[in-house]
C-alpha atoms as a PDB file:
ATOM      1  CA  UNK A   1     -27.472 -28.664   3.811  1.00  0.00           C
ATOM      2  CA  UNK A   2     -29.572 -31.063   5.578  1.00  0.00           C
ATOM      3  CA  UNK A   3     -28.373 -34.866   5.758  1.00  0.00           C
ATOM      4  CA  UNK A   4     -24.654 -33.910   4.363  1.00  0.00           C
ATOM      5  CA  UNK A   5     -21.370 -34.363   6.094  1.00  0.00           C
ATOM      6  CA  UNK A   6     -19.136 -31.600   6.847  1.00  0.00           C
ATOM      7  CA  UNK A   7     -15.686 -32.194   7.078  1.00  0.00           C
ATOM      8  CA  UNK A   8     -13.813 -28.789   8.374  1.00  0.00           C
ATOM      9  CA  UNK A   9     -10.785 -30.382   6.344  1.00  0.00           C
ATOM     10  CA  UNK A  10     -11.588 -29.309   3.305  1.00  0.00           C
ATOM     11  CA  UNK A  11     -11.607 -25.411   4.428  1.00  0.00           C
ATOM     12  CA  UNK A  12      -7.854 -25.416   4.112  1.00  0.00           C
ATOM     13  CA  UNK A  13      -8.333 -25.948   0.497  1.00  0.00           C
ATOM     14  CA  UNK A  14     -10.761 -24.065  -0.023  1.00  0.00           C
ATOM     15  CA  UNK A  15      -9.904 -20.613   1.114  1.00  0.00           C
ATOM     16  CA  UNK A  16      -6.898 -21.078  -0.931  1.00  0.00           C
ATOM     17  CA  UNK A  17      -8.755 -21.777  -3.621  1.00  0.00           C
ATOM     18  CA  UNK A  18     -11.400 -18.770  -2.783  1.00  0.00           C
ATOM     19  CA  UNK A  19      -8.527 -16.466  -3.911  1.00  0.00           C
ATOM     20  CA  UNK A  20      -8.358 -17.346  -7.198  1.00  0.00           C
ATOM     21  CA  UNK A  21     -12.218 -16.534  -7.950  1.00  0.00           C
ATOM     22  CA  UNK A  22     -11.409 -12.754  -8.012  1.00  0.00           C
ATOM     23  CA  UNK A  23     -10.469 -12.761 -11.824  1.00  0.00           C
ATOM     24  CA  UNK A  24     -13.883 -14.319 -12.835  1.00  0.00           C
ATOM     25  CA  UNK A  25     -17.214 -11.754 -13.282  1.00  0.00           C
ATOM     26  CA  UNK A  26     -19.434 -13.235 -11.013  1.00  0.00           C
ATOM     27  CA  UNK A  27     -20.622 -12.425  -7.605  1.00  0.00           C
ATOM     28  CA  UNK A  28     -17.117 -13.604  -6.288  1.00  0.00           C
ATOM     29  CA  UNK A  29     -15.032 -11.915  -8.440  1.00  0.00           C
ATOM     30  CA  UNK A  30     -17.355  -8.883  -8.204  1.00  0.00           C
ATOM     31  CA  UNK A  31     -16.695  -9.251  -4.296  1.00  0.00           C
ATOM     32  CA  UNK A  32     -12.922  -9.611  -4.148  1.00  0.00           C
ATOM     33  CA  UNK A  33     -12.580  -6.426  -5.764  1.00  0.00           C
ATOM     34  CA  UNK A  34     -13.456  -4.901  -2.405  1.00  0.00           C
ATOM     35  CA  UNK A  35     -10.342  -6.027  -1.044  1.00  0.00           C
ATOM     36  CA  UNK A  36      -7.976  -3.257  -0.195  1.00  0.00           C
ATOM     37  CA  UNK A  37      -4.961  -5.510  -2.232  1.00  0.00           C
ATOM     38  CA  UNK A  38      -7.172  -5.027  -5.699  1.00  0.00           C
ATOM     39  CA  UNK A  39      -7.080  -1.037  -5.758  1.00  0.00           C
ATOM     40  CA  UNK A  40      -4.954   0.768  -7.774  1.00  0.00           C
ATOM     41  CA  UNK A  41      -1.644   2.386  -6.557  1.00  0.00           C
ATOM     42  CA  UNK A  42      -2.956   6.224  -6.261  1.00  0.00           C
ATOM     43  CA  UNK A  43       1.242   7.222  -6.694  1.00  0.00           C
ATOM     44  CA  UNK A  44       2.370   8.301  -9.989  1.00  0.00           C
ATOM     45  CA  UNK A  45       5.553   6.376 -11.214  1.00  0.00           C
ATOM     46  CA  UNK A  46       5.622   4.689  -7.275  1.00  0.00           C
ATOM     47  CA  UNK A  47       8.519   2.322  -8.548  1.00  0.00           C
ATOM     48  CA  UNK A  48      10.900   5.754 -10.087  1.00  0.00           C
ATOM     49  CA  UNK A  49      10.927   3.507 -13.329  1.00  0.00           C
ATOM     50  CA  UNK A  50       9.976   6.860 -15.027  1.00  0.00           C
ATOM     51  CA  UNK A  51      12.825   8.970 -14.193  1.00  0.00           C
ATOM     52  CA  UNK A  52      11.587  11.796 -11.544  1.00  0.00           C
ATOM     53  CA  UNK A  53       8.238  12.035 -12.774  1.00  0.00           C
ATOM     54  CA  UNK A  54       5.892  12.470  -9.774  1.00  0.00           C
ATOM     55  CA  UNK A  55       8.044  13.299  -7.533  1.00  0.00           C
ATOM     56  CA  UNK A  56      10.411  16.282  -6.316  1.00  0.00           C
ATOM     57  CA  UNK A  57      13.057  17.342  -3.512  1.00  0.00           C
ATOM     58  CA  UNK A  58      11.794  19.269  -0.705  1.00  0.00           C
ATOM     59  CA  UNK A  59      14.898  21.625   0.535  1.00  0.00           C
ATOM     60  CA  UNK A  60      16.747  18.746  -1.143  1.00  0.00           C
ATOM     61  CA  UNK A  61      18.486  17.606  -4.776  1.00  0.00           C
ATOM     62  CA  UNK A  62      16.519  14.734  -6.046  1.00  0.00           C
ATOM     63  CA  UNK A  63      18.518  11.936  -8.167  1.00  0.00           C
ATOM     64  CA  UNK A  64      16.717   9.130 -10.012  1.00  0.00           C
ATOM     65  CA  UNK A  65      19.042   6.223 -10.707  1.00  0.00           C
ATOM     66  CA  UNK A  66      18.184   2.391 -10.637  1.00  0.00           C
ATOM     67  CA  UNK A  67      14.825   2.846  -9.811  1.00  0.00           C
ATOM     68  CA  UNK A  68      15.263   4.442  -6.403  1.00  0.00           C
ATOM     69  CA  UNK A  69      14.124   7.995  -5.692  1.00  0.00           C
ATOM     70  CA  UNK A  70      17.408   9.370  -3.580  1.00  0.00           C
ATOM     71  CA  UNK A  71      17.539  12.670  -2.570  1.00  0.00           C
ATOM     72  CA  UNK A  72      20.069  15.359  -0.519  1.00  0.00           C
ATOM     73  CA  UNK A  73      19.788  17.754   1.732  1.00  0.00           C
ATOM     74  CA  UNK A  74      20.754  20.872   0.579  1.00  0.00           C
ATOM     75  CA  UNK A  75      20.413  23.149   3.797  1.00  0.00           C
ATOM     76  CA  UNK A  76      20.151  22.902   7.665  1.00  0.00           C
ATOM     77  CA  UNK A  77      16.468  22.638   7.557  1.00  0.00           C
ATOM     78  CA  UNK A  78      13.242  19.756   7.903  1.00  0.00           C
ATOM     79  CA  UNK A  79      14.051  18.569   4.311  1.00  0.00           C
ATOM     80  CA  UNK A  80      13.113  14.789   2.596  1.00  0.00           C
ATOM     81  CA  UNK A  81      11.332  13.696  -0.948  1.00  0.00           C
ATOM     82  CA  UNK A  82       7.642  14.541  -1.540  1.00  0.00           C
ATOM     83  CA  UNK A  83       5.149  13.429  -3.745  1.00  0.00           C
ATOM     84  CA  UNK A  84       4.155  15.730  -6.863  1.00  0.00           C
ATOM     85  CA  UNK A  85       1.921  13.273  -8.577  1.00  0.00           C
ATOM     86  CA  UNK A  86      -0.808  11.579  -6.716  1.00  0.00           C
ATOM     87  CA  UNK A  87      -4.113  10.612  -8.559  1.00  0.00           C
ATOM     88  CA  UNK A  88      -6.351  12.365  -5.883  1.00  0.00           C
ATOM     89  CA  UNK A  89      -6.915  11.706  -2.435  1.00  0.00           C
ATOM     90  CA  UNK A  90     -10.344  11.351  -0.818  1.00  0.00           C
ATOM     91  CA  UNK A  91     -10.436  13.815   1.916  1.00  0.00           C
ATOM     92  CA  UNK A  92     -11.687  11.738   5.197  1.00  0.00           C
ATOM     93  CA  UNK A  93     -10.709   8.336   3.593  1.00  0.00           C
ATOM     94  CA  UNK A  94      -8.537   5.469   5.256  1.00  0.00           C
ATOM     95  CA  UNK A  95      -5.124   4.766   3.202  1.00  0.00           C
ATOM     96  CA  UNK A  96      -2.810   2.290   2.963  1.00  0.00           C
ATOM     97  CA  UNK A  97       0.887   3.194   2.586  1.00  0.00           C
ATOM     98  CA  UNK A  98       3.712   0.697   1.824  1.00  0.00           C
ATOM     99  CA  UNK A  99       7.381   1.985   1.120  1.00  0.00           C
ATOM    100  CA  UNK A 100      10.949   1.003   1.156  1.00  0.00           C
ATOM    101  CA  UNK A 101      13.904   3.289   3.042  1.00  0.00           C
ATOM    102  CA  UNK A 102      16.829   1.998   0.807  1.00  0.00           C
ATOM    103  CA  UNK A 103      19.449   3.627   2.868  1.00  0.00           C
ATOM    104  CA  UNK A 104      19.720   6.553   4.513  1.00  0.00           C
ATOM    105  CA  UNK A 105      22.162   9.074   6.722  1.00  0.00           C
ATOM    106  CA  UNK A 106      22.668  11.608   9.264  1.00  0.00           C
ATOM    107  CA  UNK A 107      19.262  13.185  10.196  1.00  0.00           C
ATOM    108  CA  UNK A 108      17.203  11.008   7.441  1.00  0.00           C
ATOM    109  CA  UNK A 109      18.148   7.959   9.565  1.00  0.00           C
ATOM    110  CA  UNK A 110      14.703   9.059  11.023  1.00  0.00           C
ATOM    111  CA  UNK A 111      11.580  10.884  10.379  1.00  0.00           C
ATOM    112  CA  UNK A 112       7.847  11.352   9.414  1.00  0.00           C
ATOM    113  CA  UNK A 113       5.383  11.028   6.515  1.00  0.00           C
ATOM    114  CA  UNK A 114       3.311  14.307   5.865  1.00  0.00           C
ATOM    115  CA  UNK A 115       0.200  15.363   4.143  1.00  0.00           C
ATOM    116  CA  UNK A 116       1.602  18.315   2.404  1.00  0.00           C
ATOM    117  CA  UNK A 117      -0.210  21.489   2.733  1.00  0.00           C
ATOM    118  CA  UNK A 118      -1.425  21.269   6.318  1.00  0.00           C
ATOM    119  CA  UNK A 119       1.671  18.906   7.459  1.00  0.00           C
ATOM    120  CA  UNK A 120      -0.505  16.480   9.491  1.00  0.00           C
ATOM    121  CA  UNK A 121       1.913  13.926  10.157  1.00  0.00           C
ATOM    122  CA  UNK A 122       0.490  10.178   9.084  1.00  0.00           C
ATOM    123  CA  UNK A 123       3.429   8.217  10.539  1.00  0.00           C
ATOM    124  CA  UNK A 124       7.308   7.532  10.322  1.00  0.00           C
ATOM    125  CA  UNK A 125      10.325   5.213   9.651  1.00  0.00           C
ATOM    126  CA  UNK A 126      13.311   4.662  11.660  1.00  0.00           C
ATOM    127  CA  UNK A 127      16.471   2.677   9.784  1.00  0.00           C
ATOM    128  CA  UNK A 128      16.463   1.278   6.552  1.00  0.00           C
ATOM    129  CA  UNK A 129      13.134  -1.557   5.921  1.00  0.00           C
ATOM    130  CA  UNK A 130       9.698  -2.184   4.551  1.00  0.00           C
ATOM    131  CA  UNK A 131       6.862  -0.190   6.290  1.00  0.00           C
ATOM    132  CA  UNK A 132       2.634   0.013   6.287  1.00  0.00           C
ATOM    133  CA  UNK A 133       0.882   3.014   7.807  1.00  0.00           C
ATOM    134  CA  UNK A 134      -2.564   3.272   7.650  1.00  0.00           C
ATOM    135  CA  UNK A 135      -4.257   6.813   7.995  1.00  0.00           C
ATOM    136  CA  UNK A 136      -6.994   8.734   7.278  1.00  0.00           C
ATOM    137  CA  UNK A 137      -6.175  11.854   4.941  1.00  0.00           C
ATOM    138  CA  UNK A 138      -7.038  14.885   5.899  1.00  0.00           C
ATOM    139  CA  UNK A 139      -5.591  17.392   3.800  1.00  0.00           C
ATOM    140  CA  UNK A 140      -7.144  19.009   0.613  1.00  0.00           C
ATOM    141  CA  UNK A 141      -3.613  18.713  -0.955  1.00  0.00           C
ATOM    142  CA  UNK A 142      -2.985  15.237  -2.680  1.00  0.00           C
ATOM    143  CA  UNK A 143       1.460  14.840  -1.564  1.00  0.00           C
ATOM    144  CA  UNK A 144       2.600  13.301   0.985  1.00  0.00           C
ATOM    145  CA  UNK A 145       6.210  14.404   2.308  1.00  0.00           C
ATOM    146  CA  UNK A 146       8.979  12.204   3.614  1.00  0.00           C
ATOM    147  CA  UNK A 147      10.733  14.936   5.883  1.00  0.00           C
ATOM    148  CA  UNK A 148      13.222  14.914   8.865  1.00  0.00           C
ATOM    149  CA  UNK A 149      15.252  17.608  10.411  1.00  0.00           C
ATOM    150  CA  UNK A 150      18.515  16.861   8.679  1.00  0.00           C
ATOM    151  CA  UNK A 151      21.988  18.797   7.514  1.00  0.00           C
ATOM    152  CA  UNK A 152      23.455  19.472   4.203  1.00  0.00           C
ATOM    153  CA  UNK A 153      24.509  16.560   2.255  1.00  0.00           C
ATOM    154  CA  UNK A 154      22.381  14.174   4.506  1.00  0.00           C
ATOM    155  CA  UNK A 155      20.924  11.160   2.172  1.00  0.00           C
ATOM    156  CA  UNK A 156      17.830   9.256   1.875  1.00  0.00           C
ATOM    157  CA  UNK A 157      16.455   6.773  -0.923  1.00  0.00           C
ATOM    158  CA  UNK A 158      13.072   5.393  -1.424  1.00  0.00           C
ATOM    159  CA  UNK A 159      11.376   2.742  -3.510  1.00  0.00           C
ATOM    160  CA  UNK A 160       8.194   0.440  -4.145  1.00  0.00           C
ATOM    161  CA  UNK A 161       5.890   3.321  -2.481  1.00  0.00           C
ATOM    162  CA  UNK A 162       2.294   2.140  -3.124  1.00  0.00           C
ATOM    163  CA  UNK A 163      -0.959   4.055  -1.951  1.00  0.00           C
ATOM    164  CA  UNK A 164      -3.975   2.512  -2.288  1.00  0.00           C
ATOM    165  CA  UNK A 165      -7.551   3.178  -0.817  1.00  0.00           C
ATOM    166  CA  UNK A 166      -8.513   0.786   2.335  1.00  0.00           C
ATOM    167  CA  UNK A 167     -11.665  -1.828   1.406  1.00  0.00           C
ATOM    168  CA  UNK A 168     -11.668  -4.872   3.176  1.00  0.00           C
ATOM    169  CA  UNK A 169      -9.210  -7.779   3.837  1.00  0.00           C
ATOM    170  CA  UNK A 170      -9.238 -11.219   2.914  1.00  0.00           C
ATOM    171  CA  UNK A 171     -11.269 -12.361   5.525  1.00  0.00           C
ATOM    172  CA  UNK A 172     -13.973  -9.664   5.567  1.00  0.00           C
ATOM    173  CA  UNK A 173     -14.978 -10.762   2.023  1.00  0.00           C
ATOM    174  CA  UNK A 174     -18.577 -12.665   2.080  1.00  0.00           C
ATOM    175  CA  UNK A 175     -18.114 -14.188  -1.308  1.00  0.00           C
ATOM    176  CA  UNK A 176     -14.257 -16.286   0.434  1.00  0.00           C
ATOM    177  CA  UNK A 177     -16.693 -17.960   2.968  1.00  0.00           C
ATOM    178  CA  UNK A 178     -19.961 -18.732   0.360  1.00  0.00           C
ATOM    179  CA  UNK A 179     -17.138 -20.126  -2.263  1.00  0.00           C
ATOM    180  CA  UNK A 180     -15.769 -22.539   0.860  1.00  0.00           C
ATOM    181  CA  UNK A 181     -19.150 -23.947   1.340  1.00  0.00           C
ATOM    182  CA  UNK A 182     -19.741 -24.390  -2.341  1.00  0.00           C
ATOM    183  CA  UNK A 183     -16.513 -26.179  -2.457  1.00  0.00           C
ATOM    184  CA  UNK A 184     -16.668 -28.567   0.308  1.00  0.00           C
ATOM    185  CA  UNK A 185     -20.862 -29.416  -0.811  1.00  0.00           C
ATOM    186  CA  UNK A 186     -20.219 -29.813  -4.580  1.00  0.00           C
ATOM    187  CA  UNK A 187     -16.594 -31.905  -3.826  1.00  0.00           C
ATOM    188  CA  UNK A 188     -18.847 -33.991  -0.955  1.00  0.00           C
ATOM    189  CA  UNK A 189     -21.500 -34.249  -3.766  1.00  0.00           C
ATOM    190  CA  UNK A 190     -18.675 -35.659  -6.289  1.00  0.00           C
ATOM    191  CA  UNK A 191     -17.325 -38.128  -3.976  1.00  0.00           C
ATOM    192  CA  UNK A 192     -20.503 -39.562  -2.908  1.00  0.00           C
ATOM    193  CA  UNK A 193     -21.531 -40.170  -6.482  1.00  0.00           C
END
């Protein structure tokens, strides 16, 4: 790029623009597919738009009803909503979790995320909110378990839970920073003719 201007302003633009390349089947496309935010959601029926497929009560009565997974305790005993349909975990791989607590009460206020048949605990919510964990799972089992010590008829509902396998962010993708430079040289070039 000898004897050509740069002008840093046009890098606003252009990582905005950089985005929009992952749809196309080139080497840029090819590259934002490596982003963590373009793999599949591992959880079956994540959203509960399928009824209770995917998912049971663990010491608790699970009720499916406008798209929210709620369940309730049924004894004095660690008890929450697991996952029975997850599209296999990588033993040793890093995941990203998202999920919604809807409302909850009593002991479910509170409590921790589980892999399910070794109960290695991968994090935890506290109130109703949004959350992201990131682990590494280690179980051979592929549920997770939302589980607190809780008492009969204690409530908690769930929604939007997404799983997906950890690549790369934004910013660690090659192909966002070569598109940039493209973009600035080629609009440059345009101008100046």
């Amino acid at each position: 790029m000898a004897n050509e201007i740069y002008n840093t302003s046009w890098w606003g633009v252009a990582l905005d623009t950089a985005r929009t390349a992952g749809t196309n089947p080139d080497f840029f496309g090819s590259q934002f597919k490596l982003l963590t935010s373009e793999q599949d959601n591992i959880v079956v029926n994540a959203d509960f738009s399928n009824g209770n497929t995917g998912w049971a009560g663990d010491d608790a009565t699970l009720d499916v009803s406008n798209n929210t997974g709620k369940v309730t305790v049924n004894s004095n005993t660690e008890a929450g909503i697991k996952t029975s349909g997850v599209n296999s975990f990588t033993q040793g791989k890093e995941y990203k979790l998202t999920f919604d607590i809807v409302s909850a009460t009593g002991g479910l206020v509170s409590g921790t995320i589980k892999e399910y048949s070794n109960s290695n605990i991968i994090g935890s919510w506290n109130g109703v909110g949004s959350y992201t964990i990131y682990f590494t799972y280690r179980s051979s089992s592929s549920q997770l378990r939302w589980l607190s010590s809780s008492s009969v008829g204690d409530i908690l509902e769930i929604d939007n839970v997404s799983v997906q396998l950890v690549r790369c962010d934004l910013d660690q993708i090659e192909a966002k920073k070569c598109l940039a430079d493209w973009i600035h040289t080629t609009a440059l070039k345009d101008l100046n003719n």
